[in-house]
C-alpha atoms as a PDB file:
ATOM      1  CA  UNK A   1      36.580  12.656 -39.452  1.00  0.00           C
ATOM      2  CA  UNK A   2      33.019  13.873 -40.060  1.00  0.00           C
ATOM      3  CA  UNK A   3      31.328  15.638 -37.157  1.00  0.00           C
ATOM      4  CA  UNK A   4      27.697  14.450 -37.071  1.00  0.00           C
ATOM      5  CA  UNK A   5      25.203  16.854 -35.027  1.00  0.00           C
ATOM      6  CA  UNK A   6      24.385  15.690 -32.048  1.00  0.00           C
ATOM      7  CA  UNK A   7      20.744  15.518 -31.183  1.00  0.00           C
ATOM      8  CA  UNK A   8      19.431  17.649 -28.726  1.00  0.00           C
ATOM      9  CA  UNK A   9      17.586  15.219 -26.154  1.00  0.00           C
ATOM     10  CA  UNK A  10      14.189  14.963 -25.696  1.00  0.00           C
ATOM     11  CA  UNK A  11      12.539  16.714 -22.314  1.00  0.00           C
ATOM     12  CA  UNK A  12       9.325  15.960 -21.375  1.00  0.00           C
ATOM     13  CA  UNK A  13       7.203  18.952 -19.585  1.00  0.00           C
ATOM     14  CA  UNK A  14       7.832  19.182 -16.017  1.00  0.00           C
ATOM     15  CA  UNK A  15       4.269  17.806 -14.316  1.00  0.00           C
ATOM     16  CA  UNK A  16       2.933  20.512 -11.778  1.00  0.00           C
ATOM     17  CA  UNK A  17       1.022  19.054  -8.857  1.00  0.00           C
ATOM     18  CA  UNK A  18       0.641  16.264  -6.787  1.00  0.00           C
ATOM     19  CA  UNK A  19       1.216  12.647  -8.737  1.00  0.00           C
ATOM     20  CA  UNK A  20      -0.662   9.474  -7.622  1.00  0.00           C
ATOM     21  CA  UNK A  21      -0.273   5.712  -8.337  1.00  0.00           C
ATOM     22  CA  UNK A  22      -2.920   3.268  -9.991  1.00  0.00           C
ATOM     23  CA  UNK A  23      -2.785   1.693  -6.637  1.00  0.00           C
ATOM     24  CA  UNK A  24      -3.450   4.883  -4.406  1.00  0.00           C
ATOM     25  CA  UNK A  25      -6.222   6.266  -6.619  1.00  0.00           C
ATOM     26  CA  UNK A  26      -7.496   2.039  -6.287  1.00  0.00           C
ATOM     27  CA  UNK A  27      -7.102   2.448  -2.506  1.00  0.00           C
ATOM     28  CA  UNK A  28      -8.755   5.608  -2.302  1.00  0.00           C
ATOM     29  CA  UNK A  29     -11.905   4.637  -4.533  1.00  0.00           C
ATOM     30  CA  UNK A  30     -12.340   1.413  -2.122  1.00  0.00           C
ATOM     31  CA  UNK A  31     -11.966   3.440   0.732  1.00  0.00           C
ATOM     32  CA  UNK A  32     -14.776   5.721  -0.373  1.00  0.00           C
ATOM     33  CA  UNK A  33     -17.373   3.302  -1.677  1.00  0.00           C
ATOM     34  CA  UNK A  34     -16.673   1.402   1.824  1.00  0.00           C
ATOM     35  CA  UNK A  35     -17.832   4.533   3.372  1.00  0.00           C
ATOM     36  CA  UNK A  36     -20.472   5.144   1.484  1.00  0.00           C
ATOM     37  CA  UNK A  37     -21.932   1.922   1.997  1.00  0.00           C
ATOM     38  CA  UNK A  38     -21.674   2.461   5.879  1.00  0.00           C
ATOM     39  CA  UNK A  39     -23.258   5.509   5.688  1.00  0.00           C
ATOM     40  CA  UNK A  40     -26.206   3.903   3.743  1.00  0.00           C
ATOM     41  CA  UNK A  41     -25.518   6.134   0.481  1.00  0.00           C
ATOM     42  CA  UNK A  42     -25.400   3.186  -1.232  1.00  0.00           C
ATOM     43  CA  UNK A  43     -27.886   0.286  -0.807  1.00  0.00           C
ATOM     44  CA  UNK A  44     -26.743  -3.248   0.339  1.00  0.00           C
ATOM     45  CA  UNK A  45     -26.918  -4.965  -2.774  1.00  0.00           C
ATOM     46  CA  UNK A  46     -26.193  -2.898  -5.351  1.00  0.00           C
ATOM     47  CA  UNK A  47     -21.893  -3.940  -4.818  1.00  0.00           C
ATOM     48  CA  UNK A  48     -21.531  -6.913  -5.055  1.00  0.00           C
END
């Protein structure tokens, strides 16, 4: 029997810092143009 090298697997880089979801950054960016619009930062009909 031939012994065939094994391949090392591949490791991705450890991520350092907090991770968020497409739908918590989508929460959070509604949440912020909501209160900018109540605060009058952004005028009435500019979002539609």
């Amino acid at each position: 029997m031939s012994e065939t090298p094994s391949r090392p697997t591949p490791t991705t880089p450890a991520r350092t810092g907090p991770r968020i979801s497409e739908d918590w950054a989508a929460t959070l960016t509604g949440l912020l143009l909501l209160g900018l619009c109540l605060l009058g930062v952004i005028p009435e009909g500019l979002i539609p």
